[in-house]
Protein backbone atom coordinates (compact mmCIF):
# COMPACT_ATOMS: atom_id res chain seq x y z
CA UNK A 1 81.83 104.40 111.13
CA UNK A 2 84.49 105.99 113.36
CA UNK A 3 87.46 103.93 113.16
CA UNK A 4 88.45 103.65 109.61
CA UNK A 5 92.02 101.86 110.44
CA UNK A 6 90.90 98.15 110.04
CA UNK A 7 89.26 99.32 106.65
CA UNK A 8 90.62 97.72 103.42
CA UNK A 9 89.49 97.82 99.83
CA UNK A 10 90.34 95.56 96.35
CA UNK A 11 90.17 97.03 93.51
CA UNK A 12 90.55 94.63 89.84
CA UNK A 13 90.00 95.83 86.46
CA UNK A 14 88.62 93.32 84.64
CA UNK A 15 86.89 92.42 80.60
CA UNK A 16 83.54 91.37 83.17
CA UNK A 17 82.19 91.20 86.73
CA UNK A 18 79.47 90.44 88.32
CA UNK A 19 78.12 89.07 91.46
CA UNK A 20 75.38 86.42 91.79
CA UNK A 21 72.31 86.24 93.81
CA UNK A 22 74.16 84.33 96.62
CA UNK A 23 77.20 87.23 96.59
CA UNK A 24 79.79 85.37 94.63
CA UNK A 25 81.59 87.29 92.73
CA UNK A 26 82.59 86.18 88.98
CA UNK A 27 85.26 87.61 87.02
CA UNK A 28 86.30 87.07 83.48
CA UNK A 29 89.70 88.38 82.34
CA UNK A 30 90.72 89.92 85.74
CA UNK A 31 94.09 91.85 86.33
CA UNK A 32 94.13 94.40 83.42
CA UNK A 33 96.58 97.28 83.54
CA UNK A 34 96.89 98.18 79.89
CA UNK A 35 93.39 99.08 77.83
CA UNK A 36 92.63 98.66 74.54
CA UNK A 37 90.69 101.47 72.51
CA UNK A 38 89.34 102.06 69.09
CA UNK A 39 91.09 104.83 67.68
CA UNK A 40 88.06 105.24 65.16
CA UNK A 41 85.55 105.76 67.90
CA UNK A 42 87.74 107.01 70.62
CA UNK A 43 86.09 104.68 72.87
CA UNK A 44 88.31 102.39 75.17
CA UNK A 45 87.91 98.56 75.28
CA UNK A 46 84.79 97.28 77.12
CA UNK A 47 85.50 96.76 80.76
CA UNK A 48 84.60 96.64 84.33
CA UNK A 49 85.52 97.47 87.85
CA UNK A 50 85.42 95.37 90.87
CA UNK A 51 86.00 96.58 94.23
CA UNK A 52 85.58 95.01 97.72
CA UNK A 53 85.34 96.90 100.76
CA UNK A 54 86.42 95.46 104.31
CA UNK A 55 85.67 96.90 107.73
CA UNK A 56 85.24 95.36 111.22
CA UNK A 57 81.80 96.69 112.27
CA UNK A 58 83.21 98.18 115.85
CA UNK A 59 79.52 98.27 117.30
CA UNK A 60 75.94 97.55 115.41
CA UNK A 61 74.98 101.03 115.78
CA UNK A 62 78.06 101.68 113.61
CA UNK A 63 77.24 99.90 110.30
CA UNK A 64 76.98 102.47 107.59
CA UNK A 65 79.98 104.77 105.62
CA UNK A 66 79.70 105.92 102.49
CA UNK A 67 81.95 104.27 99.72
CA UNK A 68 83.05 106.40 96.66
CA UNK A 69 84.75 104.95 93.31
CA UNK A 70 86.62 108.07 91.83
CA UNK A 71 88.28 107.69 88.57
CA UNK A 72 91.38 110.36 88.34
CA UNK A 73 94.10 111.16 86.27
CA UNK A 74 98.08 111.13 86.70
CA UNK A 75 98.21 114.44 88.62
CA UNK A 76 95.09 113.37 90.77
CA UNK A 77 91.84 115.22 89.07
CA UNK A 78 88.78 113.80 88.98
CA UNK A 79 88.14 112.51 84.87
CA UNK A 80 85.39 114.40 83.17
CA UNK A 81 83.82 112.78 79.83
CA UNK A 82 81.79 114.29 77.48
CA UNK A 83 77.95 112.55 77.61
CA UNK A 84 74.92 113.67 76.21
CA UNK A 85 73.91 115.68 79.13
CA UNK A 86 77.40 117.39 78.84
CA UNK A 87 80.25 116.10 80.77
CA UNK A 88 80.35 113.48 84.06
CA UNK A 89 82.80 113.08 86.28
CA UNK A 90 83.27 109.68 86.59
CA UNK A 91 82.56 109.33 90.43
CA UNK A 92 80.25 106.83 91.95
CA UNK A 93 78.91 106.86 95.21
CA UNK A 94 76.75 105.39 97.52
CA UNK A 95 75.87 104.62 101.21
CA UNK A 96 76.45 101.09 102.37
CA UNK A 97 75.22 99.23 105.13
CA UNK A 98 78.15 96.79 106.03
CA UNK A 99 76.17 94.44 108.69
CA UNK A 100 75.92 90.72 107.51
CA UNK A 101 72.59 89.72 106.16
CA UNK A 102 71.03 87.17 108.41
CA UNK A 103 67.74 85.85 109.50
CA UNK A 104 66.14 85.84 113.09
CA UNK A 105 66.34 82.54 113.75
CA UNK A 106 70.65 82.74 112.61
CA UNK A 107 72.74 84.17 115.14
CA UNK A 108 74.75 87.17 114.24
CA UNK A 109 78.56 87.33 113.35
CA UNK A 110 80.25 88.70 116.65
CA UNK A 111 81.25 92.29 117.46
CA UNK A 112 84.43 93.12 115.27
CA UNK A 113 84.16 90.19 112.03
CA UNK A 114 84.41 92.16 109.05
CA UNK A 115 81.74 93.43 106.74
CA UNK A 116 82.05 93.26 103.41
CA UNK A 117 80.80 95.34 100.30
CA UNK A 118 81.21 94.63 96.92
CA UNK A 119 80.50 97.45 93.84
CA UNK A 120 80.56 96.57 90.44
CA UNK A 121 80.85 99.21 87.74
CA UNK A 122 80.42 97.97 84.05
CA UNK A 123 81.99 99.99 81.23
CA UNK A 124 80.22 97.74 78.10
CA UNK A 125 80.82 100.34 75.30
CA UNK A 126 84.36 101.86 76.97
CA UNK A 127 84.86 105.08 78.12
CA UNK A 128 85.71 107.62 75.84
CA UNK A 129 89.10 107.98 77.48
CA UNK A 130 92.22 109.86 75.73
CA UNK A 131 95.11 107.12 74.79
CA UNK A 132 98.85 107.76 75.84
CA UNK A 133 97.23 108.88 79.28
CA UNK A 134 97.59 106.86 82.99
CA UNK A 135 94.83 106.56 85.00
CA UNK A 136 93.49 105.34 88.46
CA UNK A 137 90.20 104.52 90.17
CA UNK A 138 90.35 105.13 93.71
CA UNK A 139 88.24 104.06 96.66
CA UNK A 140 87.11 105.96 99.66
CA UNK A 141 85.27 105.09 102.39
CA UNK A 142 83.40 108.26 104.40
CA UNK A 143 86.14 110.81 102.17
CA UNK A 144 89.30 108.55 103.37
CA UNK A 145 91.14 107.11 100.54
CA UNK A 146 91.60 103.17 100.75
CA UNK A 147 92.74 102.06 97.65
CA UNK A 148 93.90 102.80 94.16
CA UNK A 149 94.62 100.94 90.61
CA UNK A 150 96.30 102.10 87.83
CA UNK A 151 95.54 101.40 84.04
CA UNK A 152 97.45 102.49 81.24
CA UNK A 153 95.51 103.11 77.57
CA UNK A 154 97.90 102.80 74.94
CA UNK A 155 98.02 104.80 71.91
CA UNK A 156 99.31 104.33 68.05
CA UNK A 157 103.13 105.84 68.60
CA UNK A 158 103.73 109.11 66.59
């Protein structure tokens, strides 16, 4: 995609999201800013993030970007948590083709309606995710930033 300036993306941190087999999506406890954590396990509340990514598909030879979900930190920097394997940045990414699913006997959506991705990323056990700390997850689409939320994870006060 070349023009990225009628590009939009929602981001919600939520207690659950998915999205059905017909694209609905379904969100329980949507709109947190403040996570909870277990200060035994060090482990955040579970959670998930929804995001929805807009563009108006210029031309059909034009369909694809790649969409990245970055989670950062108050000065900007990519979040790093320790796995088994070592440590992850907490980045997801992946190609998406935003033309609208049809078959050949429907007629296609015309030149310019928006397509529409939607990436779910489910956090069941938490992240193990310092409290007293701000974070964000931001969206880019082909490197260009879109969107960002902020959560908060509260610690015990000192």
């Amino acid at each position: 995609m070349s023009d990225l300036s009628s590009a939009s993306a929602t981001i919600l941190i939520a207690d659950f999201v998915n999205v059905d087999a017909s694209g609905k999506v379904n969100v329980i406890g949507g709109g947190i800013q403040f996570l909870g954590s277990d200060f035994d396990s060090g482990q955040t509340a579970p959670f998930s993030v929804f995001v929805s990514v807009t563009v108006s598909i210029p031309s059909f030879d034009e369909t694809q970007a790649a969409v990245e979900v970055v989670l950062v930190d108050s000065d900007g920097q990519p979040v790093a948590v320790p796995s088994e394997d070592g440590t992850n940045v907490m980045r997801f990414s992946q190609s998406v083709d935003f033309r609208h699913s049809t078959t050949p006997d429907m007629q296609q959506p015309p030149i310019g309606f928006p397509g529409c991705s939607n990436v779910v990323l489910n956090f069941p056990g938490g992240l193990p995710l310092p409290t007293g700390t701000t974070y964000e997850w931001m969206v880019l689409l082909n490197g260009t930033r879109l969107s960002t939320t902020s959560f908060f994870v509260p610690g015990p006060t000192k």
